[in-house]
C-alpha atoms as a PDB file:
ATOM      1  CA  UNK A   1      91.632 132.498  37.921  1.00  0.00           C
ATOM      2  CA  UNK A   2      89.370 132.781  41.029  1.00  0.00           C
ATOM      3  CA  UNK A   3      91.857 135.261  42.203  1.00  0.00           C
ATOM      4  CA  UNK A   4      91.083 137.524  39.383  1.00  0.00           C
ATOM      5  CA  UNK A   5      87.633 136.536  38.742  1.00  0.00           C
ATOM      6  CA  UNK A   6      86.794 137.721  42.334  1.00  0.00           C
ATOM      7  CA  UNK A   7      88.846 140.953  41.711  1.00  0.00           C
ATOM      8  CA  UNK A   8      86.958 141.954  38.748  1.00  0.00           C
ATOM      9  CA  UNK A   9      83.357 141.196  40.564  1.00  0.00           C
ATOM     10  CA  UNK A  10      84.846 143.539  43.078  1.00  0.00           C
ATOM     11  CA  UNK A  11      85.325 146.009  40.508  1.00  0.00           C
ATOM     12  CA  UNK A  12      82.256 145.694  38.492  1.00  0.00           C
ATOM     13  CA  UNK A  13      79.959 146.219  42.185  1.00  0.00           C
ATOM     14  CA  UNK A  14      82.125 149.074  43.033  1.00  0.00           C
ATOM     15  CA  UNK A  15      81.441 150.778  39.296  1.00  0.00           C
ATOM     16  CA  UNK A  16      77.807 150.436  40.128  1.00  0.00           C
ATOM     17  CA  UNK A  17      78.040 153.138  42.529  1.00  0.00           C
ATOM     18  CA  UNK A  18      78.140 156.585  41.210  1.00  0.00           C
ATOM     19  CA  UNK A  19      79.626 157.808  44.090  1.00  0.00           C
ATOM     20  CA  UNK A  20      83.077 155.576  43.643  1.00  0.00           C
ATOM     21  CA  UNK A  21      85.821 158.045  42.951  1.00  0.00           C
ATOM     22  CA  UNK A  22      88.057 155.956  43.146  1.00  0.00           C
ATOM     23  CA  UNK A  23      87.387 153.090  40.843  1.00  0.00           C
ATOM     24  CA  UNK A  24      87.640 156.314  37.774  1.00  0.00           C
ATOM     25  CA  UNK A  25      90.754 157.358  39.829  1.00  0.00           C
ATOM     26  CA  UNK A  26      92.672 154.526  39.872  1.00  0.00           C
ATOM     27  CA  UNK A  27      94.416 152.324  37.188  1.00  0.00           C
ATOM     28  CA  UNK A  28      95.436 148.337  37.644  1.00  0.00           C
ATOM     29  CA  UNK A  29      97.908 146.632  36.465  1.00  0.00           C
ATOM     30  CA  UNK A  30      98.471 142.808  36.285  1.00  0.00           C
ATOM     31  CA  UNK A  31     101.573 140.946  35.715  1.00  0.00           C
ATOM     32  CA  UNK A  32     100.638 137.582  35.771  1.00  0.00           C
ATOM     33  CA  UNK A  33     103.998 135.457  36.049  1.00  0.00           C
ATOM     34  CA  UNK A  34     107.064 137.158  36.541  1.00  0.00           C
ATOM     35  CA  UNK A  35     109.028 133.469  37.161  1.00  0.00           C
ATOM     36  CA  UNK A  36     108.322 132.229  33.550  1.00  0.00           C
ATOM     37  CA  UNK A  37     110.622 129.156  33.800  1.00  0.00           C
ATOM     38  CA  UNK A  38     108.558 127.558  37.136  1.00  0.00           C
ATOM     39  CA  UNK A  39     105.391 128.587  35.690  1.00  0.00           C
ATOM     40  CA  UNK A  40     106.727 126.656  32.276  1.00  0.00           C
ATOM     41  CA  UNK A  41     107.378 123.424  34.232  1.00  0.00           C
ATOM     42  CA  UNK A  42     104.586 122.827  36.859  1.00  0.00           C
ATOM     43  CA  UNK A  43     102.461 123.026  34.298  1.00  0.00           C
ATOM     44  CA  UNK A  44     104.210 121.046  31.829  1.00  0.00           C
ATOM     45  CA  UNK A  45     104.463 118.613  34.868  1.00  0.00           C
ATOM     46  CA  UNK A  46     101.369 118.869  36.019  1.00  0.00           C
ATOM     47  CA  UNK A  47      99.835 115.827  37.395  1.00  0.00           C
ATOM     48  CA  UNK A  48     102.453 113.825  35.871  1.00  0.00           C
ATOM     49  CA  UNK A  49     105.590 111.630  37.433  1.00  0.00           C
ATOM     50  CA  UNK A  50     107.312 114.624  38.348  1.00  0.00           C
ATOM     51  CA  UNK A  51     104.309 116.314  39.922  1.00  0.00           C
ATOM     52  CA  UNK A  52     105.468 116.346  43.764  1.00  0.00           C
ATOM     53  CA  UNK A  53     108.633 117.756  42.667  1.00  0.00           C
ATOM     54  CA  UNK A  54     108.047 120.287  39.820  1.00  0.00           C
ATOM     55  CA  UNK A  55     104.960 121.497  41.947  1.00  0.00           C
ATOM     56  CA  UNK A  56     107.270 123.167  44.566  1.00  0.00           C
ATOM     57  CA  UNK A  57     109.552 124.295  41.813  1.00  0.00           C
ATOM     58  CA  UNK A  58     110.243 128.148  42.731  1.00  0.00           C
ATOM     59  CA  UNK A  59     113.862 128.535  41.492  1.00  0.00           C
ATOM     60  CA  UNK A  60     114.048 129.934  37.566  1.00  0.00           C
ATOM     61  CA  UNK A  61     116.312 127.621  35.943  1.00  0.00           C
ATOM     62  CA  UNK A  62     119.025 130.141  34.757  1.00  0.00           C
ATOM     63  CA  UNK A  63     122.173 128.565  35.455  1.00  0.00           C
ATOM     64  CA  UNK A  64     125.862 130.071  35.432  1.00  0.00           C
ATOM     65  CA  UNK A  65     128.714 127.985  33.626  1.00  0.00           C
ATOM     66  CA  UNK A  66     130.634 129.298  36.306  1.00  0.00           C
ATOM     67  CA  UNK A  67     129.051 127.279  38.745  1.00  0.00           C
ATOM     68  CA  UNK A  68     128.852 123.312  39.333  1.00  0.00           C
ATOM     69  CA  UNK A  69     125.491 123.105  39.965  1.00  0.00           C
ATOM     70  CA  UNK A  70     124.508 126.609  38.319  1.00  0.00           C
ATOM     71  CA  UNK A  71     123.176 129.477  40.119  1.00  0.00           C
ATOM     72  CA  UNK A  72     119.154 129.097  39.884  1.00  0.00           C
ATOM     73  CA  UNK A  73     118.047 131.997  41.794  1.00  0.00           C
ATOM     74  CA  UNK A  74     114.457 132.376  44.091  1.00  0.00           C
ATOM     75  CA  UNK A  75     113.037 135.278  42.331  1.00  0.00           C
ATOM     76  CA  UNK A  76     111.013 136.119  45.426  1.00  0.00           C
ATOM     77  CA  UNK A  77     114.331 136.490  47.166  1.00  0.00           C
ATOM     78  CA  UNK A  78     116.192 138.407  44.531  1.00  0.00           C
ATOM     79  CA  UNK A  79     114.839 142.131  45.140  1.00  0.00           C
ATOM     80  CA  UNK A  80     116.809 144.811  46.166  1.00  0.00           C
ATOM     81  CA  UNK A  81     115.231 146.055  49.739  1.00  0.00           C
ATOM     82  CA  UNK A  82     117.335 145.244  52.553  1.00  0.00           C
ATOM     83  CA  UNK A  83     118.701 142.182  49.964  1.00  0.00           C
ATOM     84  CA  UNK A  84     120.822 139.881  52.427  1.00  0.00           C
ATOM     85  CA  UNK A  85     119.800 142.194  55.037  1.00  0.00           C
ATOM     86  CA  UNK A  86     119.928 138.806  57.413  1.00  0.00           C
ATOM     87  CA  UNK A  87     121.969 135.687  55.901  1.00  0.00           C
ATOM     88  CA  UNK A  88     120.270 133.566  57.895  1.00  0.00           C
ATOM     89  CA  UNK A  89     116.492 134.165  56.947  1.00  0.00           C
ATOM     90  CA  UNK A  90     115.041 135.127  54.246  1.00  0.00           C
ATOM     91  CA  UNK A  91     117.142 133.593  51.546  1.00  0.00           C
ATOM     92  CA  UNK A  92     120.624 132.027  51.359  1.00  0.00           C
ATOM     93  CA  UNK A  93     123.466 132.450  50.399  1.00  0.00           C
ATOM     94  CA  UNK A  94     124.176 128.651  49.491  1.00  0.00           C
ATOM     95  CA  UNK A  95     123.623 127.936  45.313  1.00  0.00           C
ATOM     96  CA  UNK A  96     122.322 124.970  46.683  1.00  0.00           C
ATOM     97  CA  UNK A  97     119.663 126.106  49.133  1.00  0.00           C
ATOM     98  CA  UNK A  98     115.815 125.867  47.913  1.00  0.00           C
ATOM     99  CA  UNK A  99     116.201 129.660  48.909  1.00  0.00           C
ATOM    100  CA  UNK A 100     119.358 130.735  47.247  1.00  0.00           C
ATOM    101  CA  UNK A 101     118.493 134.537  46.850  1.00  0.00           C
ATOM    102  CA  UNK A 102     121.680 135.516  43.834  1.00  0.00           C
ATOM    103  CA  UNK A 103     124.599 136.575  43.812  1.00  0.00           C
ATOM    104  CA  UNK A 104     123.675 140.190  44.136  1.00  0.00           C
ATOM    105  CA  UNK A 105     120.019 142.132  44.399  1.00  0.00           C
ATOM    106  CA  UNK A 106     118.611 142.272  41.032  1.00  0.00           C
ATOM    107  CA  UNK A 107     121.130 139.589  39.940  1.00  0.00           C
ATOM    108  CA  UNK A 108     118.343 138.196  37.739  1.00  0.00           C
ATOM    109  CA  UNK A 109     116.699 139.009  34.452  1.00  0.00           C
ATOM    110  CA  UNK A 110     113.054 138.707  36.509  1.00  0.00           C
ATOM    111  CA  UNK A 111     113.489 141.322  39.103  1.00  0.00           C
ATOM    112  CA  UNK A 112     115.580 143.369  36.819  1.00  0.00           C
ATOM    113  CA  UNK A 113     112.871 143.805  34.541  1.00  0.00           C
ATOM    114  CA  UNK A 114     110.151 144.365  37.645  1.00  0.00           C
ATOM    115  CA  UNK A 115     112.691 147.044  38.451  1.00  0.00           C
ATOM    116  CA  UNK A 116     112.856 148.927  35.636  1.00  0.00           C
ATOM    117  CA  UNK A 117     109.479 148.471  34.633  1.00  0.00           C
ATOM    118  CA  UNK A 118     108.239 149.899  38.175  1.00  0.00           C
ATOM    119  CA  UNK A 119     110.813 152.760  37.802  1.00  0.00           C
ATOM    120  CA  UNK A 120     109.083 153.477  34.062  1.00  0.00           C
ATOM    121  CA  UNK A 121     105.979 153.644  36.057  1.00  0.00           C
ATOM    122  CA  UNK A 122     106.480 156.368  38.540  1.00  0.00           C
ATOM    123  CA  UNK A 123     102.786 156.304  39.133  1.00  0.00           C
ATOM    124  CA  UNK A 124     102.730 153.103  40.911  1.00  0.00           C
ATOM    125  CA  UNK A 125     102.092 153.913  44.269  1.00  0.00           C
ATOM    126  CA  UNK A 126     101.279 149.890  45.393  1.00  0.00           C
ATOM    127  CA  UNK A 127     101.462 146.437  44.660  1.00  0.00           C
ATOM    128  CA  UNK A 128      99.871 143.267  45.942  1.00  0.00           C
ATOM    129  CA  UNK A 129     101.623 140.186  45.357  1.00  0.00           C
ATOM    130  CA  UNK A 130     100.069 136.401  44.914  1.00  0.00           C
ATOM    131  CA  UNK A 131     101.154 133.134  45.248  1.00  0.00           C
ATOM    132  CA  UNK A 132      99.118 130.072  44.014  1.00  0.00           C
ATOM    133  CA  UNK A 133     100.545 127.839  46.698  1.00  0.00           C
ATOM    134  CA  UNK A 134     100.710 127.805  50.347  1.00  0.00           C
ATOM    135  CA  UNK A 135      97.642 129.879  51.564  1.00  0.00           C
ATOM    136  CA  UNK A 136     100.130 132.894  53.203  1.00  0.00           C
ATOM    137  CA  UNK A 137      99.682 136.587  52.819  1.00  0.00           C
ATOM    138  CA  UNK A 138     102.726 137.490  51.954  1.00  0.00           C
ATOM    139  CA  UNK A 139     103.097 141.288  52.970  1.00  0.00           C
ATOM    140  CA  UNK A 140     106.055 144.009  52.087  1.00  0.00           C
ATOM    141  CA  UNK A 141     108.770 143.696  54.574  1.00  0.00           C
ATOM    142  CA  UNK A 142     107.370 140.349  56.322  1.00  0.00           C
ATOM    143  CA  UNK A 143     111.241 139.082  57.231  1.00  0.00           C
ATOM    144  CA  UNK A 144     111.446 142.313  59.453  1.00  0.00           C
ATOM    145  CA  UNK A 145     110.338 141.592  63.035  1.00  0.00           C
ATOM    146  CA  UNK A 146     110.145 145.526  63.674  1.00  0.00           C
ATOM    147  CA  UNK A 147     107.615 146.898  61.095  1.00  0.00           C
ATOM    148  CA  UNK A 148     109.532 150.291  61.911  1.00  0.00           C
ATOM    149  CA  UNK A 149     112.411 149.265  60.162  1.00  0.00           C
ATOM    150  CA  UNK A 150     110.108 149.397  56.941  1.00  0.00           C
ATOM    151  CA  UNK A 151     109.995 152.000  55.082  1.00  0.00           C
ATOM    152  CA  UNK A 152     106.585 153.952  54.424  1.00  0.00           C
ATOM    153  CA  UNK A 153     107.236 155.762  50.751  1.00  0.00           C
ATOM    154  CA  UNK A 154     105.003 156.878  47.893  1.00  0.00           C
ATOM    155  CA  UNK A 155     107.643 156.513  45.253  1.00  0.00           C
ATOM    156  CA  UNK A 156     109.838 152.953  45.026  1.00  0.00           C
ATOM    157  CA  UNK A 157     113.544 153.449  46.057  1.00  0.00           C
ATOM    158  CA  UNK A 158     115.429 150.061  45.148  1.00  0.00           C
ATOM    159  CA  UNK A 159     118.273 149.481  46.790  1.00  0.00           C
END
């Protein structure tokens, strides 16, 4: 909430001036959990006996009968750019790794739906993404050491 509640006190001081273009020229949208099943648990959890665990919780909990210990996926790791572009950072390949990134980009209902929804939304020229925990920036591309490797597009291509 202080996230958002300094946002919108951003917004409201730059509406104040008439001369903000931009604030009329510009539309926001907020998706405010796209890993339901965490989000479900730490705070079902919170506080509780099974704080210390479910707090770090950033696996969905989708599991495949095909698999012994099912295949909960890192959402953050399951998007299509450059997806296992290094197996050894990143993500992993391992079901059992903290940072198991799916079988296969887009593997899970989550990023699926981010992807078509983004692709509905051709508009979309930007996206900021937030994390309640760990006090990182995360930026686009941040596993790439060479920043040229990224690519600098107006429209989303997923991969």
């Amino acid at each position: 909430t202080v996230l958002l509640t300094t946002l919108l006190d951003q917004l409201n001081e730059l509406h104040k001036n008439p001369d903000a273009e931009l604030y009329f020229q510009t539309d926001l949208i907020f998706i405010p959990v796209v890993n339901v099943d965490s989000y479900l648990i730490i705070n079902k959890n919170w506080a509780g006996d099974d704080w210390q665990v479910a707090r770090e919780l950033r696996k969905n909990q989708h599991v495949d009968n095909a698999a012994e210990n099912g295949n909960r996926v890192w959402i953050d790791r399951n998007y299509g750019f450059k997806w296992n572009y290094n197996p050894t950072e990143g993500g992993s390949n391992s079901t059992c790794d903290i940072d198991y990134r799916g079988a296969k980009a887009f593997s899970e209902t989550e990023t699926l739906g981010m992807k078509h929804f983004i692709e509905k939304n051709t508009g979309i020229v930007s996206a900021m993404n937030f994390h309640a925990w760990g006090d990182l920036w995360i930026f686009p591309y941040n596993y790439i050491d060479d920043k040229e490797d990224a690519p600098l597009k107006r429209t989303p291509k997923f991969y």
